[in-house]
PDB file of N, CA and C in Angstrom:
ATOM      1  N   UNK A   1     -92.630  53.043 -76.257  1.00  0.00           N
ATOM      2  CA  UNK A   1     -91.262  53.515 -76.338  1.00  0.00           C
ATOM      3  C   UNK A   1     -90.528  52.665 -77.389  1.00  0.00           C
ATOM      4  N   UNK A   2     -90.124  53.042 -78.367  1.00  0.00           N
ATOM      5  CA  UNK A   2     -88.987  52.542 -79.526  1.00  0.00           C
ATOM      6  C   UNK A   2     -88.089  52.143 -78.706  1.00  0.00           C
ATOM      7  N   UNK A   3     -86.934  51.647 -79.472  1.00  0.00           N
ATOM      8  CA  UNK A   3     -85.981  50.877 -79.029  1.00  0.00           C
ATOM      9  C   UNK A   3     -84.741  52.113 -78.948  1.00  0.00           C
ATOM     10  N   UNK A   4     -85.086  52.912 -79.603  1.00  0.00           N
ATOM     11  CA  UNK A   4     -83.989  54.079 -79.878  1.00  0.00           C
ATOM     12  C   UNK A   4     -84.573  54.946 -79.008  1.00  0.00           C
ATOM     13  N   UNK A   5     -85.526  55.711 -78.741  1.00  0.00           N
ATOM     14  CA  UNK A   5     -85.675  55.951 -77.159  1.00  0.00           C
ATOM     15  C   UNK A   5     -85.481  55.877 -75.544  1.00  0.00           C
ATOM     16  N   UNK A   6     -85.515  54.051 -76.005  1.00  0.00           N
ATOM     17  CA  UNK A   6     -84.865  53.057 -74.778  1.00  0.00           C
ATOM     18  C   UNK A   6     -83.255  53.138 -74.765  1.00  0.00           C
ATOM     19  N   UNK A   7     -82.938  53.445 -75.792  1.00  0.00           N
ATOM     20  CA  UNK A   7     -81.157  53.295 -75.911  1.00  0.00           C
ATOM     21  C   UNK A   7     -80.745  54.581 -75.393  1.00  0.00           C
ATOM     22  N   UNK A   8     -81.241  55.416 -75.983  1.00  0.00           N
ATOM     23  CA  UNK A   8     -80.831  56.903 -75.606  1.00  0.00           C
ATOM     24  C   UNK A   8     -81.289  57.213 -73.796  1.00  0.00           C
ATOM     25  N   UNK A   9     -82.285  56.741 -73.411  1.00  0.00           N
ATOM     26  CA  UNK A   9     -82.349  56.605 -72.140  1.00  0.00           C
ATOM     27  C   UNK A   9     -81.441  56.138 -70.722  1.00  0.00           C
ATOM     28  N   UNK A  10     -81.472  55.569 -71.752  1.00  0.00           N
ATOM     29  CA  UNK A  10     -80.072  54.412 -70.886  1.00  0.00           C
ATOM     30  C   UNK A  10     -79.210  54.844 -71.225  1.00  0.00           C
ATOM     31  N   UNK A  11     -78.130  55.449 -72.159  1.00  0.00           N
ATOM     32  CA  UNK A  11     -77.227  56.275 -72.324  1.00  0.00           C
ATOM     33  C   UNK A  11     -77.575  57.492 -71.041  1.00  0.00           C
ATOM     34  N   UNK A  12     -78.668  58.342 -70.992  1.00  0.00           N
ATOM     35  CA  UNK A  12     -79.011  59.184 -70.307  1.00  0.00           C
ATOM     36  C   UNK A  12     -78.577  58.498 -68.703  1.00  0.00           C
ATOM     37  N   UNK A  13     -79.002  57.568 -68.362  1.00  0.00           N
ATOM     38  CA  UNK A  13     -78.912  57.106 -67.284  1.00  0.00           C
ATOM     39  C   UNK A  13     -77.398  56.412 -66.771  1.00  0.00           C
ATOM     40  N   UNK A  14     -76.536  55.701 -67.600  1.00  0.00           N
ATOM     41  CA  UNK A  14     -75.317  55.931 -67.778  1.00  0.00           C
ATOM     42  C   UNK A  14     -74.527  57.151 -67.227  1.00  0.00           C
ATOM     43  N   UNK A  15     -74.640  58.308 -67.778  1.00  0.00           N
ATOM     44  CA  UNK A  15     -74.546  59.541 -67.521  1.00  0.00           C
ATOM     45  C   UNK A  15     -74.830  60.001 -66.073  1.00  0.00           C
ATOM     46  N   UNK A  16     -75.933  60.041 -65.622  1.00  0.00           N
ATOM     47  CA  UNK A  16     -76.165  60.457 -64.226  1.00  0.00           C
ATOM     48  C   UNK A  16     -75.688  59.627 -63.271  1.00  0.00           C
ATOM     49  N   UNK A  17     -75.776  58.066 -63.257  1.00  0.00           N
ATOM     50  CA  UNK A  17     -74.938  56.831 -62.319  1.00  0.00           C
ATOM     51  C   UNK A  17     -73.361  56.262 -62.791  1.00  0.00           C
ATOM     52  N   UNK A  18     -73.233  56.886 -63.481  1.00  0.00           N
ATOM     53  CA  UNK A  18     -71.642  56.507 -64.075  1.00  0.00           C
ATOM     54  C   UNK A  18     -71.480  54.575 -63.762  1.00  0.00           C
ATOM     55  N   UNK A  19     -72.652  54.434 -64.590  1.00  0.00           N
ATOM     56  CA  UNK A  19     -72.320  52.692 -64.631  1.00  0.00           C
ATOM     57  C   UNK A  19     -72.876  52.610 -65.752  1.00  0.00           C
ATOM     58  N   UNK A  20     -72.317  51.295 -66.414  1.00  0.00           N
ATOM     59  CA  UNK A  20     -72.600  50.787 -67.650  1.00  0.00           C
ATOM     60  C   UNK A  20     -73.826  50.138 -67.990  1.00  0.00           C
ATOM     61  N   UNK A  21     -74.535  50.948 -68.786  1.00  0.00           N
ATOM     62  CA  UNK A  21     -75.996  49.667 -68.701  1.00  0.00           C
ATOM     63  C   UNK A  21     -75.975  48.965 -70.056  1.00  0.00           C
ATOM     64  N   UNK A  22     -75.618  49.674 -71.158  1.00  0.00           N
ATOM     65  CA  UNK A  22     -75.600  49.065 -72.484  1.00  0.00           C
ATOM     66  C   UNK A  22     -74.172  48.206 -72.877  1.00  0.00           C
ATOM     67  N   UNK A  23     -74.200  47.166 -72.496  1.00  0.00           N
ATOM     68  CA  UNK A  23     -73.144  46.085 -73.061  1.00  0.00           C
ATOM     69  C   UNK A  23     -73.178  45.464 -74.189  1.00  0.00           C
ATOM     70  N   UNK A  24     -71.681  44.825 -74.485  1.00  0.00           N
ATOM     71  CA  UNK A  24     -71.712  44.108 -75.626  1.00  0.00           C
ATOM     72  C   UNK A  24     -70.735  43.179 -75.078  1.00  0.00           C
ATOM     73  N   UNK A  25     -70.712  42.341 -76.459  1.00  0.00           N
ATOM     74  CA  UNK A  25     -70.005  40.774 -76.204  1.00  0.00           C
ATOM     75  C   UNK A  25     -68.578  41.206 -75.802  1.00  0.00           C
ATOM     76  N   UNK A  26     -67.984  42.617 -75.843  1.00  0.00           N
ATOM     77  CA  UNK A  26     -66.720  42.176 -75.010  1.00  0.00           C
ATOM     78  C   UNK A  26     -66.707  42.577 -73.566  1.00  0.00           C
ATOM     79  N   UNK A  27     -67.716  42.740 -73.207  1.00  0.00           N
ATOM     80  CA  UNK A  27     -68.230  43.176 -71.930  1.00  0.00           C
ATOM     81  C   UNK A  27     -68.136  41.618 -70.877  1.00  0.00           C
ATOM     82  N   UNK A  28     -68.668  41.035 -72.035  1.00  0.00           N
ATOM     83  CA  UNK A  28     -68.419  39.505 -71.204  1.00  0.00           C
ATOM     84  C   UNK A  28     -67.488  38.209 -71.388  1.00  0.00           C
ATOM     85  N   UNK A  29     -66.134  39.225 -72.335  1.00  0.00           N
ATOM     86  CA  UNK A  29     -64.917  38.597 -72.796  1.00  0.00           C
ATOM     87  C   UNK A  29     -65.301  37.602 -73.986  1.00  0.00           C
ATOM     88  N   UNK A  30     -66.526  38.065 -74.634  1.00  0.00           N
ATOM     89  CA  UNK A  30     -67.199  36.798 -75.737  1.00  0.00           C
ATOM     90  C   UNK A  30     -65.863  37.325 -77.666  1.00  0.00           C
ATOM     91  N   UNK A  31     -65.502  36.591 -77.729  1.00  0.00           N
ATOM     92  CA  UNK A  31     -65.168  37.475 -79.318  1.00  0.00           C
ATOM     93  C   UNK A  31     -65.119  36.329 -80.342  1.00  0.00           C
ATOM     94  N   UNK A  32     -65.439  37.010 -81.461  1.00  0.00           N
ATOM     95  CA  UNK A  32     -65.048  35.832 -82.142  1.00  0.00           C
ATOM     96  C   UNK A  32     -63.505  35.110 -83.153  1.00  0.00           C
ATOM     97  N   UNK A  33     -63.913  33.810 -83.065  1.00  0.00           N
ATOM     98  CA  UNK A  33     -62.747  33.008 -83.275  1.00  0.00           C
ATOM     99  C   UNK A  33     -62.916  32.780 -84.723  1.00  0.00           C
ATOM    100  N   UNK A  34     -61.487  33.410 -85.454  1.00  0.00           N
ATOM    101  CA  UNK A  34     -61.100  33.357 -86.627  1.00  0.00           C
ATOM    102  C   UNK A  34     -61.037  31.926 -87.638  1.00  0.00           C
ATOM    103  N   UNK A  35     -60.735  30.890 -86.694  1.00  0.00           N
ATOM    104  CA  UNK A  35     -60.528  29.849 -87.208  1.00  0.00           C
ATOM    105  C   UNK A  35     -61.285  28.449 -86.819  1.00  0.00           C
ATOM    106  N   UNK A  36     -61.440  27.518 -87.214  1.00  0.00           N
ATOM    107  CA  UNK A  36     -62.348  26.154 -86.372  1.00  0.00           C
ATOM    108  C   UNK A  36     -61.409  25.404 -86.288  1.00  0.00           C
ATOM    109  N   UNK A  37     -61.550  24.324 -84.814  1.00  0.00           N
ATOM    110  CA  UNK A  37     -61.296  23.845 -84.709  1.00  0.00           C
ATOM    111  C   UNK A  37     -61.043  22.855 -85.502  1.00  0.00           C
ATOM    112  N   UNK A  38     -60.265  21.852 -85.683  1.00  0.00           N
ATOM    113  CA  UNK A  38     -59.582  20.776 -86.734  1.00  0.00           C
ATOM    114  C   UNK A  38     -60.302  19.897 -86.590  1.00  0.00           C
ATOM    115  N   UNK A  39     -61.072  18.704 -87.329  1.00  0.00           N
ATOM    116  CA  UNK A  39     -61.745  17.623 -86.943  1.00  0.00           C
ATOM    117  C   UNK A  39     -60.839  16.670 -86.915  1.00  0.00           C
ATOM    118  N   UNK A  40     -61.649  16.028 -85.697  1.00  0.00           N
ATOM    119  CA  UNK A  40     -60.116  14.791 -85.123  1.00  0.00           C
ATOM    120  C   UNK A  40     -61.539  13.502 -85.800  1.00  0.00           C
ATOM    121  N   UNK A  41     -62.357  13.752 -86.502  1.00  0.00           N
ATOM    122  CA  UNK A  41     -63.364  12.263 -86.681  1.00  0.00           C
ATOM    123  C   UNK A  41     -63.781  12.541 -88.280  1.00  0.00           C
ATOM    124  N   UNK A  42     -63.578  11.478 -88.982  1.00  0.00           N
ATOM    125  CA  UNK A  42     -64.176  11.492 -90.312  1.00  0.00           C
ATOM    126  C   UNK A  42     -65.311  10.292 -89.899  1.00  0.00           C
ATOM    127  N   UNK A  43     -66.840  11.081 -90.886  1.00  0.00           N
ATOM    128  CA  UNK A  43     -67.800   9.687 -90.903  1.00  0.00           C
ATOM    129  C   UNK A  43     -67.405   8.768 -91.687  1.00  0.00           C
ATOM    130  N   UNK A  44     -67.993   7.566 -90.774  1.00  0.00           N
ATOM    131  CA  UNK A  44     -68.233   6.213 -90.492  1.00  0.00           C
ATOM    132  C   UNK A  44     -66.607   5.671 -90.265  1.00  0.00           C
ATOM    133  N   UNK A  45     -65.743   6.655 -89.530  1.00  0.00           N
ATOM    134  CA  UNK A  45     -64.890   5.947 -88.907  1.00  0.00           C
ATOM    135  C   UNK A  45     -64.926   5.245 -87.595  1.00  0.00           C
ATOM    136  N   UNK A  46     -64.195   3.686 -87.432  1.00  0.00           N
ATOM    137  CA  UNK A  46     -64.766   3.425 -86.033  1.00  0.00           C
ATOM    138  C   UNK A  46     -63.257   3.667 -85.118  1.00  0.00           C
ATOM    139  N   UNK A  47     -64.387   4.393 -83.804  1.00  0.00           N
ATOM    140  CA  UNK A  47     -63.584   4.430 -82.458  1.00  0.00           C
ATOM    141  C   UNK A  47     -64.162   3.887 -81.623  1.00  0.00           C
ATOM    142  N   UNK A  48     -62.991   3.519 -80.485  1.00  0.00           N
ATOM    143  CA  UNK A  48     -63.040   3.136 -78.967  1.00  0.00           C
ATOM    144  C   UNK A  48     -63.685   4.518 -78.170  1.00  0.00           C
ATOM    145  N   UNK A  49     -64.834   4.546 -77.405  1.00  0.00           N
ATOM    146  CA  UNK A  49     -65.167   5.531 -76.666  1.00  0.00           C
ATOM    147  C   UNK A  49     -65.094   5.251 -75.152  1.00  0.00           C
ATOM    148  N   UNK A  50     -64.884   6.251 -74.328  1.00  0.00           N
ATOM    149  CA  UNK A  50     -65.211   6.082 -72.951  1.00  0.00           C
ATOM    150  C   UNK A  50     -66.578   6.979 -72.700  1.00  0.00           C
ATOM    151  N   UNK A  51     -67.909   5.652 -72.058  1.00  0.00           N
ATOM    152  CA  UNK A  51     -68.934   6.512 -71.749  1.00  0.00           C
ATOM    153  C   UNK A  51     -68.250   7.906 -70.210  1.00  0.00           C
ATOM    154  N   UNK A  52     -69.258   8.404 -70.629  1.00  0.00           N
ATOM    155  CA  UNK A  52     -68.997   9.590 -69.198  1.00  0.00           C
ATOM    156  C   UNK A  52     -70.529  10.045 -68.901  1.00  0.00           C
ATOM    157  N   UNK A  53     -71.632  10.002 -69.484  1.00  0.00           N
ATOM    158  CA  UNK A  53     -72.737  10.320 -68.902  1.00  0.00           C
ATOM    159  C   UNK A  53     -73.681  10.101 -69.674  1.00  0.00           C
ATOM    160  N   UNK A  54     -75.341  10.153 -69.211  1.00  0.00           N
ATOM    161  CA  UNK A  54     -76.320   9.854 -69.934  1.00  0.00           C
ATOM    162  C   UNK A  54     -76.362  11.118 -71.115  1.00  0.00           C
ATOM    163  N   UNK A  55     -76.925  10.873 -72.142  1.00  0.00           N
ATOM    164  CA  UNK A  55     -76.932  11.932 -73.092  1.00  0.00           C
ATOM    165  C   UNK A  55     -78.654  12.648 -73.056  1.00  0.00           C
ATOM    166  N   UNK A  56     -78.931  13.347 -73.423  1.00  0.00           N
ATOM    167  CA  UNK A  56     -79.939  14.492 -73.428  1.00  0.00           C
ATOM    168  C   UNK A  56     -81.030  13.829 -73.701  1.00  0.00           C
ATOM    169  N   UNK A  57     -81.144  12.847 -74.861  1.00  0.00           N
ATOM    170  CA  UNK A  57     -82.291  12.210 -74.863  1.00  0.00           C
ATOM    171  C   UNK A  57     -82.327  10.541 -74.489  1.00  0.00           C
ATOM    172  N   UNK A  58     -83.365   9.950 -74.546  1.00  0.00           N
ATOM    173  CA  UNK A  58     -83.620   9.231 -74.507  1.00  0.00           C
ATOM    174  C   UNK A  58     -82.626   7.638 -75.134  1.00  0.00           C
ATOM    175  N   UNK A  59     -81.928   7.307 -74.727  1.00  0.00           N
ATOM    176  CA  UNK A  59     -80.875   5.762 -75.716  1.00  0.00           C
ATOM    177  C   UNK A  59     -79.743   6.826 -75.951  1.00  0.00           C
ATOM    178  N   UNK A  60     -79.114   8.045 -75.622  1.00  0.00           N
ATOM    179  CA  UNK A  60     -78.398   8.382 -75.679  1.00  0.00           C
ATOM    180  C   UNK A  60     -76.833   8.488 -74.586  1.00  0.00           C
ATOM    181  N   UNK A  61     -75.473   8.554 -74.476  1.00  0.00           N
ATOM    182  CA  UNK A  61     -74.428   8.778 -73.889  1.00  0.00           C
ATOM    183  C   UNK A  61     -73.594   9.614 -74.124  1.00  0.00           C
ATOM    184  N   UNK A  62     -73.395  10.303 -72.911  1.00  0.00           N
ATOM    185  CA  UNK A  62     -72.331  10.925 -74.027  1.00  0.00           C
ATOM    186  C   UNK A  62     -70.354  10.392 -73.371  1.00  0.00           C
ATOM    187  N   UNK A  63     -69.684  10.409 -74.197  1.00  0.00           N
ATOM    188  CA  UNK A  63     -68.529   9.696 -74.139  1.00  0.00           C
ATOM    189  C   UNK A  63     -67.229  10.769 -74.881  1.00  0.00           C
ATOM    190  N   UNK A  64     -66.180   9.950 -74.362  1.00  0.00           N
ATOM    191  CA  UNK A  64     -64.948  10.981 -75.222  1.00  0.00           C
ATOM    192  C   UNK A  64     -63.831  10.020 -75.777  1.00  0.00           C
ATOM    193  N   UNK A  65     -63.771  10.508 -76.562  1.00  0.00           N
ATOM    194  CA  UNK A  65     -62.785  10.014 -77.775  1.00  0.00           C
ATOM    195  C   UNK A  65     -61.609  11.073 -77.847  1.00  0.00           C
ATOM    196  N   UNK A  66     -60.269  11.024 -78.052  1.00  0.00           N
ATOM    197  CA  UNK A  66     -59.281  11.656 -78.884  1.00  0.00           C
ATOM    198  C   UNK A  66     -59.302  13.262 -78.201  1.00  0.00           C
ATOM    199  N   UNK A  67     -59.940  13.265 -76.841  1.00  0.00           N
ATOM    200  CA  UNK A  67     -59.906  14.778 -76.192  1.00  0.00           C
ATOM    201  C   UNK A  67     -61.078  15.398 -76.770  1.00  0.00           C
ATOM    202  N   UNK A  68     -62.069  14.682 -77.562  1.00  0.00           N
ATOM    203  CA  UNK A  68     -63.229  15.389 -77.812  1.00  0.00           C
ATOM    204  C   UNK A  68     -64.814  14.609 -77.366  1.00  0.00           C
ATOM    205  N   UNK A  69     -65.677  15.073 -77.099  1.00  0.00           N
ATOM    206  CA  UNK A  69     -66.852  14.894 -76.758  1.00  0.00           C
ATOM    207  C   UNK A  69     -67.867  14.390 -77.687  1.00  0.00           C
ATOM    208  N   UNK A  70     -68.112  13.218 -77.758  1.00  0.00           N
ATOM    209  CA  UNK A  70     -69.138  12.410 -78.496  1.00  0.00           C
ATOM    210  C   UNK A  70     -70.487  11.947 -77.987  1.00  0.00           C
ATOM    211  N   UNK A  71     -71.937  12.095 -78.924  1.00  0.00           N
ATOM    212  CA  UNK A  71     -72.948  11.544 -78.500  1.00  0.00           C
ATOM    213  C   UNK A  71     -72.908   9.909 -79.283  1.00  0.00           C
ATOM    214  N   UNK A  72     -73.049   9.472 -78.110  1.00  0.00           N
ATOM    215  CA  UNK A  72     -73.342   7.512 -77.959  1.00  0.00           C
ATOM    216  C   UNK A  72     -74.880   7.140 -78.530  1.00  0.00           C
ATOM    217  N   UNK A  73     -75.061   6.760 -79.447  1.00  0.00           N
ATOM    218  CA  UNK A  73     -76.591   6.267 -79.687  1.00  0.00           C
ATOM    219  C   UNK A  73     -76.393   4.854 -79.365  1.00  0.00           C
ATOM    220  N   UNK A  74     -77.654   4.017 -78.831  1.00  0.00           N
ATOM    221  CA  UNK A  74     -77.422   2.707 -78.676  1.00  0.00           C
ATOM    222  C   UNK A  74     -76.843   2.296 -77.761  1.00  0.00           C
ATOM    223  N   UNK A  75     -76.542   3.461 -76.291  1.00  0.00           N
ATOM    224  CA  UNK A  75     -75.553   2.657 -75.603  1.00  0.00           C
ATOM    225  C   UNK A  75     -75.854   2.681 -74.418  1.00  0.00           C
ATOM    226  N   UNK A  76     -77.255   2.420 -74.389  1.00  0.00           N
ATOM    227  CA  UNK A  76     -77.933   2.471 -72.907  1.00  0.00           C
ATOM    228  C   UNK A  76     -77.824   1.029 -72.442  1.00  0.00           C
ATOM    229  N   UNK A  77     -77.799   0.683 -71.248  1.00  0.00           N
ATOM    230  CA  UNK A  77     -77.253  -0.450 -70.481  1.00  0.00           C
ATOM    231  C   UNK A  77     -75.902  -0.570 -69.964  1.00  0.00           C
ATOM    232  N   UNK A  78     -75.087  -0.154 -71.259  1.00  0.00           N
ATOM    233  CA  UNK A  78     -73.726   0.087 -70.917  1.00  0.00           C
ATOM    234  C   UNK A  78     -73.237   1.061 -69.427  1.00  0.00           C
ATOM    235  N   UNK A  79     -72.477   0.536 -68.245  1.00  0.00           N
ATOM    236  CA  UNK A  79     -72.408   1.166 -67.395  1.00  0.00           C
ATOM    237  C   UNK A  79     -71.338   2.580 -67.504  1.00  0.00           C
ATOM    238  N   UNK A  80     -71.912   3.679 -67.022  1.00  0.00           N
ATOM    239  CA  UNK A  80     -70.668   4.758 -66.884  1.00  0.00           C
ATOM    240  C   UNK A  80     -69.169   4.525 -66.643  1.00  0.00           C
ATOM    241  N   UNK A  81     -68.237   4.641 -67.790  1.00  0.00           N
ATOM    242  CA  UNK A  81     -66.903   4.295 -67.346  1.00  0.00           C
ATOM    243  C   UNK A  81     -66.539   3.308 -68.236  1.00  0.00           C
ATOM    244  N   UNK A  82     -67.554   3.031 -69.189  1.00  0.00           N
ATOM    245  CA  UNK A  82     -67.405   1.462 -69.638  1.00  0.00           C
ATOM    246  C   UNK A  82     -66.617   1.837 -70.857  1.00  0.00           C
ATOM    247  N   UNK A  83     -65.703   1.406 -71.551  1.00  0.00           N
ATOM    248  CA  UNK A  83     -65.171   1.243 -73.134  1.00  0.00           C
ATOM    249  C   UNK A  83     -66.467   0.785 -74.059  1.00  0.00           C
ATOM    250  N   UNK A  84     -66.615   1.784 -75.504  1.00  0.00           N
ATOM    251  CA  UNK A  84     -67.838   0.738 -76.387  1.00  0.00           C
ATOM    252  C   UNK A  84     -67.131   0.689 -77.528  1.00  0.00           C
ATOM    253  N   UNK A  85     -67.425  -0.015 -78.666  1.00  0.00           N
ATOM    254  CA  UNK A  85     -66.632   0.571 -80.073  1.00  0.00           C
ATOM    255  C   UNK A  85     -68.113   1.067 -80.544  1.00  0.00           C
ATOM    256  N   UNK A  86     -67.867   2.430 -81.252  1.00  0.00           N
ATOM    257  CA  UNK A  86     -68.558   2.960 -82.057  1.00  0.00           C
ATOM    258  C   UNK A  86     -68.260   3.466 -83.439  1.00  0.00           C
ATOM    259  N   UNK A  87     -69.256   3.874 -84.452  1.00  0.00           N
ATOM    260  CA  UNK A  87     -68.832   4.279 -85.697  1.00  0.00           C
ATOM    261  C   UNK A  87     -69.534   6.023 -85.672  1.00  0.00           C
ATOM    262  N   UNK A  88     -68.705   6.511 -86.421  1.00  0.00           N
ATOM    263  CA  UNK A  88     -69.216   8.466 -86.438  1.00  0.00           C
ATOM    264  C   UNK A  88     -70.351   8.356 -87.100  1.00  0.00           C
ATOM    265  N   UNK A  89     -71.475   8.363 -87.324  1.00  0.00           N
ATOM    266  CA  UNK A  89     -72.420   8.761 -88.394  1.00  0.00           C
ATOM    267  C   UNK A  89     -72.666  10.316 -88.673  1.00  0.00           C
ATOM    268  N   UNK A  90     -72.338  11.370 -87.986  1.00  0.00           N
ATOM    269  CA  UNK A  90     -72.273  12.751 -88.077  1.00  0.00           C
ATOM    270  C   UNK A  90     -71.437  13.725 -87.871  1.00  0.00           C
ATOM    271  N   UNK A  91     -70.470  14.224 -88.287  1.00  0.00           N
ATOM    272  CA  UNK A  91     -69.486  15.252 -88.241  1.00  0.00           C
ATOM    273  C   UNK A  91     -69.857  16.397 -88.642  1.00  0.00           C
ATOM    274  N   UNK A  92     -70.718  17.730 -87.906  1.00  0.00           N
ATOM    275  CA  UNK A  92     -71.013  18.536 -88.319  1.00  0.00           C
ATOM    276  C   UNK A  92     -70.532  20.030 -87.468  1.00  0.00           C
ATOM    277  N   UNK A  93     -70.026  20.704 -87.936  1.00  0.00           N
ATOM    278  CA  UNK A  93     -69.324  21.567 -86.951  1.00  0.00           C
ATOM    279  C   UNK A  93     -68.480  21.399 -85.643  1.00  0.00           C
ATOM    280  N   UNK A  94     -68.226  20.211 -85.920  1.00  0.00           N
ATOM    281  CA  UNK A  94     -67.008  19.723 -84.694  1.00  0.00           C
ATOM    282  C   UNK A  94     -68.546  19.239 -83.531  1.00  0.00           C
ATOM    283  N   UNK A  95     -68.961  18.948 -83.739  1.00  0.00           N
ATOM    284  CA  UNK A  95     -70.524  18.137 -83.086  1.00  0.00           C
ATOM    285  C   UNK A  95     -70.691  17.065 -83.579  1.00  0.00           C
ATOM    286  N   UNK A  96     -69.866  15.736 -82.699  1.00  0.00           N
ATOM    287  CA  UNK A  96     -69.960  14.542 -83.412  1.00  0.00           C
ATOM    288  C   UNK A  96     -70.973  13.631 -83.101  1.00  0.00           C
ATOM    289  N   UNK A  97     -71.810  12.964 -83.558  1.00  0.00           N
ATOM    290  CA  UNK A  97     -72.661  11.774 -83.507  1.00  0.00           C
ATOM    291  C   UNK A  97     -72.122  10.389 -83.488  1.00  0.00           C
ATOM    292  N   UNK A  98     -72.239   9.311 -83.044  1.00  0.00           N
ATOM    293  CA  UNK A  98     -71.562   8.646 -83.181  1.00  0.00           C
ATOM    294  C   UNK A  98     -72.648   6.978 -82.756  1.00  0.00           C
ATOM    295  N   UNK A  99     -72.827   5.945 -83.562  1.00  0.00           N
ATOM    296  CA  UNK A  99     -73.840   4.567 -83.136  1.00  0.00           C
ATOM    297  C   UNK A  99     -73.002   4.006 -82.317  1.00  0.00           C
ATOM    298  N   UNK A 100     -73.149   3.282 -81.172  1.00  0.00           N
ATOM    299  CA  UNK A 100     -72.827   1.696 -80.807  1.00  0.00           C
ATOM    300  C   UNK A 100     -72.608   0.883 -81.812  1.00  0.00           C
ATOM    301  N   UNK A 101     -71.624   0.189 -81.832  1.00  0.00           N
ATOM    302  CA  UNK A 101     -71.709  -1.211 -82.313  1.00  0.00           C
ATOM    303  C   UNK A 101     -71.555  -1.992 -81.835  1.00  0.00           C
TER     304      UNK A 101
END
């Protein structure tokens, strides 16, 4: 069965159960956003972070700065809750990176 078979089917079936089977992104209130967010971090600026949790990998934290969400490299030992100073090494789509110092 093609995919255009499968569509038209389901349209068909639509039809006889009067429910929606073929959705799209505003089906699940998804749309897209005209503009990006503003960067509140230029690299290798240093900030004060508050850790808030282990980060995804391995020597990682993740922490918040300035109302935004930062990954901590280097800041394992440091207890949850703790103040670190760090420097940005990555600003890439509002996805900041950020070392221990």
């Amino acid at each position: 069965m093609s995919w255009r078979e499968f569509y038209n089917r389901l349209k068909e079936l639509e039809r006889i159960y009067s429910t929606k089977l073929i959705l799209s992104p505003e089906d699940f209130g998804i749309y897209r956003c005209d503009e990006a967010l503003p960067q509140s971090f230029r690299k290798f600026e240093k900030v004060s972070v508050r850790l808030l949790a282990p980060g995804w990998m391995r020597g990682e934290m993740l922490g918040v700065a300035r109302d935004r969400t930062l990954t901590v490299i280097g800041a394992e030992g440091v207890p949850i809750g703790e103040r670190v100073k760090a420097r940005i090494i990555g600003t890439k789509h509002n996805i900041y990176l950020a070392r221990a110092l």
